[in-house]
N, C-alpha and C. Protein backbone atom coordinates (compact mmCIF):
# COMPACT_ATOMS: atom_id res chain seq x y z
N UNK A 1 104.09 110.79 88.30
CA UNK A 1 103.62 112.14 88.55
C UNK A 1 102.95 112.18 89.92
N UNK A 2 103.60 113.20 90.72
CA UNK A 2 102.46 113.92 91.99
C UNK A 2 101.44 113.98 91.93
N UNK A 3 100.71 114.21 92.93
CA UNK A 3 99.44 114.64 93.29
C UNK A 3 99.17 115.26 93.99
N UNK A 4 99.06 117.06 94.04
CA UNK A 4 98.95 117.89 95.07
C UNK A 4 97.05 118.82 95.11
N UNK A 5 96.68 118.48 96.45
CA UNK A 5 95.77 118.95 96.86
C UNK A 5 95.88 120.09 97.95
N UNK A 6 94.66 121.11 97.33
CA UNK A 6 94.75 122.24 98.19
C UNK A 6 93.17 122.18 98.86
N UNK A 7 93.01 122.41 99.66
CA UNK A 7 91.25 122.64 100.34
C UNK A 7 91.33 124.04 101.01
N UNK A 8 90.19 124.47 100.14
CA UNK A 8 89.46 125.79 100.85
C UNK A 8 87.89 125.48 101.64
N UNK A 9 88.35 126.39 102.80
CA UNK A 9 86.65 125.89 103.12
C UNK A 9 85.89 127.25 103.26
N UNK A 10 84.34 127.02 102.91
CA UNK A 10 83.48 128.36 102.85
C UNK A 10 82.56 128.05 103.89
N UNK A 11 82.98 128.23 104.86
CA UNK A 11 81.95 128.13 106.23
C UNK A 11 80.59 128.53 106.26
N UNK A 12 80.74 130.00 105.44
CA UNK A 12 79.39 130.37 106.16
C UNK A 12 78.47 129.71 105.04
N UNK A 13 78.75 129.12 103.92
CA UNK A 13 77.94 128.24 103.05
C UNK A 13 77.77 126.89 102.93
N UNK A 14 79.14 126.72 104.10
CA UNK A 14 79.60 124.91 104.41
C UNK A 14 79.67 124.32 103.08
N UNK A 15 80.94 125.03 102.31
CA UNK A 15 81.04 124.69 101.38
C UNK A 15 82.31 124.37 101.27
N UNK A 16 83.08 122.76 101.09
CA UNK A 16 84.69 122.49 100.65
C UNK A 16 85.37 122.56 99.31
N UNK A 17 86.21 123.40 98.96
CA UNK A 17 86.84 123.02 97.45
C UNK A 17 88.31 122.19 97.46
N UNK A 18 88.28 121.09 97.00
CA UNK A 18 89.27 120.50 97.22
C UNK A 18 90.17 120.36 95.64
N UNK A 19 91.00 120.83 95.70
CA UNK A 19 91.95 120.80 94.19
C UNK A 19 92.91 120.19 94.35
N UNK A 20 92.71 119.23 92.39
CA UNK A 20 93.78 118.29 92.39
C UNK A 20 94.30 119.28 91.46
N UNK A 21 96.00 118.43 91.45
CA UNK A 21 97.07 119.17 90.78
C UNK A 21 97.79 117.83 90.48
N UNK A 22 97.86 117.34 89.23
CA UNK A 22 98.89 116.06 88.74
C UNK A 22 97.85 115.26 88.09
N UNK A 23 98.25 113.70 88.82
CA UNK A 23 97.98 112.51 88.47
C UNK A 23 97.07 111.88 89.83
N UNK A 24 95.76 111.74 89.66
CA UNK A 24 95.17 110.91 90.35
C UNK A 24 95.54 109.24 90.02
N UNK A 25 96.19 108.32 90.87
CA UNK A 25 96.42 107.05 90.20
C UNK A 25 96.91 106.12 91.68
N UNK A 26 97.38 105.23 91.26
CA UNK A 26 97.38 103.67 92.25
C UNK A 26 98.28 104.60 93.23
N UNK A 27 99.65 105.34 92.83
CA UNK A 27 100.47 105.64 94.18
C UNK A 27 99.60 106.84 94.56
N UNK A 28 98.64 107.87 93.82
CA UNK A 28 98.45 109.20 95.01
C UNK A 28 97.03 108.79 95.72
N UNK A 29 96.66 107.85 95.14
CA UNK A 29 95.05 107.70 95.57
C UNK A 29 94.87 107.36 96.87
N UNK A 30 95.58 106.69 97.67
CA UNK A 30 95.48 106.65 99.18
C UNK A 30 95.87 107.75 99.55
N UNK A 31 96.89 108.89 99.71
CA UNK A 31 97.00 109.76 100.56
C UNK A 31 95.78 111.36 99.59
N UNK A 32 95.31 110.95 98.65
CA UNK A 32 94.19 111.87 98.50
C UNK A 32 93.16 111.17 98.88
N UNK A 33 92.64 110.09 99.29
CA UNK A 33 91.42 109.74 100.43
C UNK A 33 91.59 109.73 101.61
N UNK A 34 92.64 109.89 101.88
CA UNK A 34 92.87 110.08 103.53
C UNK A 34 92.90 111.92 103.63
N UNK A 35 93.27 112.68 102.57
CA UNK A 35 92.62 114.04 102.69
C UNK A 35 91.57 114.16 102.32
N UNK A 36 90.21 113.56 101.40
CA UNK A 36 89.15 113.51 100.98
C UNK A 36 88.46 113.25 102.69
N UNK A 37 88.79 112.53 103.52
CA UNK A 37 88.03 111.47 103.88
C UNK A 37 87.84 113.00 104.93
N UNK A 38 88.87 113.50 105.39
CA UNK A 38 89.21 114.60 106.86
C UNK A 38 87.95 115.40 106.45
N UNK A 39 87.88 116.05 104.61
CA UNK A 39 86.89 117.33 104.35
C UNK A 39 85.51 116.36 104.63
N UNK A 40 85.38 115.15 104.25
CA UNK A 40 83.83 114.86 103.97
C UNK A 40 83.54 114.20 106.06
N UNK A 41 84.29 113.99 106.30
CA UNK A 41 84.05 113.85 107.91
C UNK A 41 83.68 115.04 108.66
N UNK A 42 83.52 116.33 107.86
CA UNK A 42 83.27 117.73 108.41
C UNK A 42 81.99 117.57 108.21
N UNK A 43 81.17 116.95 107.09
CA UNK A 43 79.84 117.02 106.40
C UNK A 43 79.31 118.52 106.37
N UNK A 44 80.62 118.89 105.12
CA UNK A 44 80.00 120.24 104.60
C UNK A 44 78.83 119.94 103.61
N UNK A 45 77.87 120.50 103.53
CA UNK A 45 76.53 120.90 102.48
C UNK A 45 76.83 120.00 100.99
N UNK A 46 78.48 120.94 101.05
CA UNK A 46 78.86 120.55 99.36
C UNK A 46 80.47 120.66 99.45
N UNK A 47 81.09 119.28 98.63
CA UNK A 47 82.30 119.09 98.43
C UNK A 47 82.69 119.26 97.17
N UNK A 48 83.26 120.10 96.19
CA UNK A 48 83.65 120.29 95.30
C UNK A 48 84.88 119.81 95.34
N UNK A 49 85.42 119.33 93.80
CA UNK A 49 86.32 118.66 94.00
C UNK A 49 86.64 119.12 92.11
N UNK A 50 87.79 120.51 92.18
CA UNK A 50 88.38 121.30 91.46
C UNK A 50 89.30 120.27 90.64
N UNK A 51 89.07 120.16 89.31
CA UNK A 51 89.64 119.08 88.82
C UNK A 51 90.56 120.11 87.41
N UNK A 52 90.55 121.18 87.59
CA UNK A 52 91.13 122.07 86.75
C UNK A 52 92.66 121.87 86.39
N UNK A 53 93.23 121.46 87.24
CA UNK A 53 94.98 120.74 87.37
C UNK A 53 94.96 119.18 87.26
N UNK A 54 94.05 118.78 86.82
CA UNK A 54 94.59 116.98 87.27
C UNK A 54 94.56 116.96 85.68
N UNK A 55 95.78 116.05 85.33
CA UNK A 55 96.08 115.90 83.94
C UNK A 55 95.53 114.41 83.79
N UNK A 56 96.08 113.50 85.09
CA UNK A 56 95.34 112.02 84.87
C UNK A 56 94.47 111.56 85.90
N UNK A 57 93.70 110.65 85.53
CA UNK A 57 92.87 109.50 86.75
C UNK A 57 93.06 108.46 86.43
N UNK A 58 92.99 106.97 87.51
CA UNK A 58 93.20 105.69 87.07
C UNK A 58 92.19 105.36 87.65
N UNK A 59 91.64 103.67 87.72
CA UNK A 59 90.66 103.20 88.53
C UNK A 59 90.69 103.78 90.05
N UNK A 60 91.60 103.17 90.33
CA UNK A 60 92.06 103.58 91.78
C UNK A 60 91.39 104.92 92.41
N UNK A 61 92.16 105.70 91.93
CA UNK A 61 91.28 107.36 91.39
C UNK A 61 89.70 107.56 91.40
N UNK A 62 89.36 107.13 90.50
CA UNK A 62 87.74 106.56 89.93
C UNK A 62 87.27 106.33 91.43
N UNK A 63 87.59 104.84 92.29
CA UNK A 63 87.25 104.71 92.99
C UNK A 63 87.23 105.49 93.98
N UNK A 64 88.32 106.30 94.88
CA UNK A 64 87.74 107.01 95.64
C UNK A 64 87.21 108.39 95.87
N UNK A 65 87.00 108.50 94.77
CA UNK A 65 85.84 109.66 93.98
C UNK A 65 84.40 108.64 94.55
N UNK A 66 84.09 107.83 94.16
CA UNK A 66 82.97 106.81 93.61
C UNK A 66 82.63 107.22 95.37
N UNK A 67 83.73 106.49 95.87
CA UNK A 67 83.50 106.30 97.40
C UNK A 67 82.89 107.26 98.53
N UNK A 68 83.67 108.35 97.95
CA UNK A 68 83.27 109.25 98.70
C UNK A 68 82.12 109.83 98.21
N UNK A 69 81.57 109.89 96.82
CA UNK A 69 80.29 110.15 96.70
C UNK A 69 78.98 109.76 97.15
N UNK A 70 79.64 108.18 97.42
CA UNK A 70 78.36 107.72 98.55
C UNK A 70 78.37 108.01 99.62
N UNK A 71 79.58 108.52 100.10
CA UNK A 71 79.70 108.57 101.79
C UNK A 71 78.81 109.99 101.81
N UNK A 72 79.21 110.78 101.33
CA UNK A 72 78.52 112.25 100.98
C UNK A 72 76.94 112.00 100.82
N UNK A 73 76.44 111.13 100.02
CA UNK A 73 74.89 111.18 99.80
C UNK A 73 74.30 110.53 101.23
N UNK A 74 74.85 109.19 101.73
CA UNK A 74 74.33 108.84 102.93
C UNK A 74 74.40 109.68 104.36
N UNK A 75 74.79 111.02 103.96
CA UNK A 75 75.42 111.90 104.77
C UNK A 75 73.74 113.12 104.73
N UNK A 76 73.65 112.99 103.36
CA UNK A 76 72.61 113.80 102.83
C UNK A 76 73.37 115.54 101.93
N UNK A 77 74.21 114.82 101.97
CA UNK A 77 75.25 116.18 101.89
C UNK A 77 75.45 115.94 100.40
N UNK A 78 76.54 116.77 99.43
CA UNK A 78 77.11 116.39 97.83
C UNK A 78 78.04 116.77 97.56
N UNK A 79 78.78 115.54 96.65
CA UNK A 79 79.83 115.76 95.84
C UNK A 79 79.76 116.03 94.51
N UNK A 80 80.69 117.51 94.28
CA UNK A 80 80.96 117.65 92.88
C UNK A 80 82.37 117.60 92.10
N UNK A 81 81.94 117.52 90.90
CA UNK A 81 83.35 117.57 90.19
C UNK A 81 83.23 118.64 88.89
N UNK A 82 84.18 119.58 89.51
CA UNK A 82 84.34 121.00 88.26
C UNK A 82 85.58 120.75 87.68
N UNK A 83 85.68 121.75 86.62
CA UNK A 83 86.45 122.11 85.66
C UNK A 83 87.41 121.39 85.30
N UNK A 84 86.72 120.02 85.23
CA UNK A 84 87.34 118.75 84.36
C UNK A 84 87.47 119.19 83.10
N UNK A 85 89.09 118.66 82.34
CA UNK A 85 89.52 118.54 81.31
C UNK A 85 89.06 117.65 80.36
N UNK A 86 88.95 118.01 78.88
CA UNK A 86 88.31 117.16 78.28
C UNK A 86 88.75 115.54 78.70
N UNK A 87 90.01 115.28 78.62
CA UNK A 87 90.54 113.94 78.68
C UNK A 87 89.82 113.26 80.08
N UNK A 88 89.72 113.92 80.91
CA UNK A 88 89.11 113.69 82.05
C UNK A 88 87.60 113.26 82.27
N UNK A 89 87.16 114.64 81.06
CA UNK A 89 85.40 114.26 81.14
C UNK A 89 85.29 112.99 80.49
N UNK A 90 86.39 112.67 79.76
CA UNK A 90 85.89 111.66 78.82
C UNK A 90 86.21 110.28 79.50
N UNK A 91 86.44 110.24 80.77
CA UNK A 91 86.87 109.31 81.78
C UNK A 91 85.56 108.77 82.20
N UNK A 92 84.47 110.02 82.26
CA UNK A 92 83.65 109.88 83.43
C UNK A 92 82.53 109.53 82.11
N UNK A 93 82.53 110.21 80.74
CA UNK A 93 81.38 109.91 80.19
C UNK A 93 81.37 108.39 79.93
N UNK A 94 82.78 107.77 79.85
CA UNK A 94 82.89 106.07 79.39
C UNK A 94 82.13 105.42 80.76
N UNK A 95 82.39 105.77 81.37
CA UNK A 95 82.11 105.04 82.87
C UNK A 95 80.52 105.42 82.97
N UNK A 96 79.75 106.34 82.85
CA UNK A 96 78.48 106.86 82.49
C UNK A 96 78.14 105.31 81.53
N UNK A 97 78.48 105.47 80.30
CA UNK A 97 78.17 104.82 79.47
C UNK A 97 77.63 103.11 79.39
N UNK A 98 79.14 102.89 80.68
CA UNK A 98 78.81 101.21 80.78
C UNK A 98 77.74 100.60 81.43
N UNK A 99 77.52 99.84 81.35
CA UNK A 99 76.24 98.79 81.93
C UNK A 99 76.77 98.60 83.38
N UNK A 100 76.25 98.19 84.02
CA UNK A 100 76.29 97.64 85.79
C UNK A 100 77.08 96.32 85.71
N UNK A 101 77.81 95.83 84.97
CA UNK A 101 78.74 95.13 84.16
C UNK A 101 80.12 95.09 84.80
N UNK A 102 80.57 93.80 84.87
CA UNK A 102 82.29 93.70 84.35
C UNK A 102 82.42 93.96 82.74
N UNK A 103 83.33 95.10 82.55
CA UNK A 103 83.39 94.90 80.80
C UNK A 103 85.14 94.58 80.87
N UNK A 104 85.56 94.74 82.27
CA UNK A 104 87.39 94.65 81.90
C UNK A 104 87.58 93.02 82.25
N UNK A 105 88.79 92.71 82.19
CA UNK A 105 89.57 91.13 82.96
C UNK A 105 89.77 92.05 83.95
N UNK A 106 90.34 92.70 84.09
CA UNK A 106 90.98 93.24 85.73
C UNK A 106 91.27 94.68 85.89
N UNK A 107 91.56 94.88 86.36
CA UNK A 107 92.18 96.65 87.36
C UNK A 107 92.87 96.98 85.75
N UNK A 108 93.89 96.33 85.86
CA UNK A 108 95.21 96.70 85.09
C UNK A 108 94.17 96.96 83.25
N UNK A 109 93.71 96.18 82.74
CA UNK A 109 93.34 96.16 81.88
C UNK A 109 92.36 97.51 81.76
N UNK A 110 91.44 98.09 82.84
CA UNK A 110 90.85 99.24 82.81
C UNK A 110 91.49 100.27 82.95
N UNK A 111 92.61 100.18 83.17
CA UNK A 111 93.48 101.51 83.21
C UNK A 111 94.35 101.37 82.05
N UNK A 112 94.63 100.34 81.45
CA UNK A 112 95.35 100.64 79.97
C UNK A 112 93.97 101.05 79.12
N UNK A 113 92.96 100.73 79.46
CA UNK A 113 92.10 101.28 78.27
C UNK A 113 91.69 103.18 78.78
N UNK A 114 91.51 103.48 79.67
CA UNK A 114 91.41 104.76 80.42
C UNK A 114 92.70 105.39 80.08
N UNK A 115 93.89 104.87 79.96
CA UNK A 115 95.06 105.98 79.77
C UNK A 115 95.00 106.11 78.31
N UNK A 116 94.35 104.79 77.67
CA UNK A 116 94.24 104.97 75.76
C UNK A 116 93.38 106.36 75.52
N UNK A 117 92.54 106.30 76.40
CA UNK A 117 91.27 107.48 76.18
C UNK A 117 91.88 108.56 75.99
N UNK A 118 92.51 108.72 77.45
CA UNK A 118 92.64 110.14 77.80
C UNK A 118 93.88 110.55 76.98
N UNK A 119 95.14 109.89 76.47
CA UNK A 119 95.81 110.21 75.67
C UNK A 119 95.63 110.12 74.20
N UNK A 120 93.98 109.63 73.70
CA UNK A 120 93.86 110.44 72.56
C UNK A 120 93.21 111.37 72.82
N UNK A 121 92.07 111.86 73.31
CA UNK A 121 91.57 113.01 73.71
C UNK A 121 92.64 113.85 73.51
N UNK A 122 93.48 114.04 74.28
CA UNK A 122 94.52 114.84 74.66
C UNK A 122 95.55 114.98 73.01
N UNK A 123 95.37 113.78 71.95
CA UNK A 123 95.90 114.45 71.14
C UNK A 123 97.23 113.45 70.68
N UNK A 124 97.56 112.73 72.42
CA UNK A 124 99.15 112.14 72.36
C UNK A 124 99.29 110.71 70.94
């Protein structure tokens, strides 16, 4: 699955909305941080990051969310994330949840347990 991003920008509030559409994962996650990276190099106020269309996330994903949230705070600036899908929120509450911990063996193993999530959430 694709990954299509749209960015609106609100100048006079210096405000970015950046919307996913698909699958955040190992193949879209570099060319959506290399468009993440262009909005947060503007250092608008606030980066929203419209999650209303993204059906999946993987680590990969995870990470440059993660990434750019620090780049944003050492900026003094913020990142948000709206109108996440349940399967989605339930991405972020597991990751909330864990300890400062390795809890996986590797990459691969955290994304078979993250796609288990989100495809029961979802019902599949």
């Amino acid at each position: 699955m694709d990954l299509t991003t749209t960015i609106a920008v609100d100048e006079e509030h210096s405000v970015a909305r950046v919307a996913l559409a698909g699958a955040l994962n190992t193949d879209t996650a570099p060319g959506f941080e290399q468009r993440l990276q262009e909005v947060i190099e503007k250092a608008y106020a606030l980066t929203v990051l419209d999650m209303k269309d993204l059906d999946y996330i993987s680590s990969a994903g995870l990470r440059v969310i993660f990434k750019a949230a620090k780049q944003t705070r050492s900026q003094g600036n913020k990142l948000a994330a709206a109108n996440r899908k349940p399967h989605i929120d339930k991405v972020f509450e597991i990751l909330k949840a864990l300890p400062d911990m390795a809890v996986f063996a590797n990459e691969q193993e955290l994304d078979d347990y993250l796609d288990s999530m989100q495809r029961q959430v979802k019902g599949e």
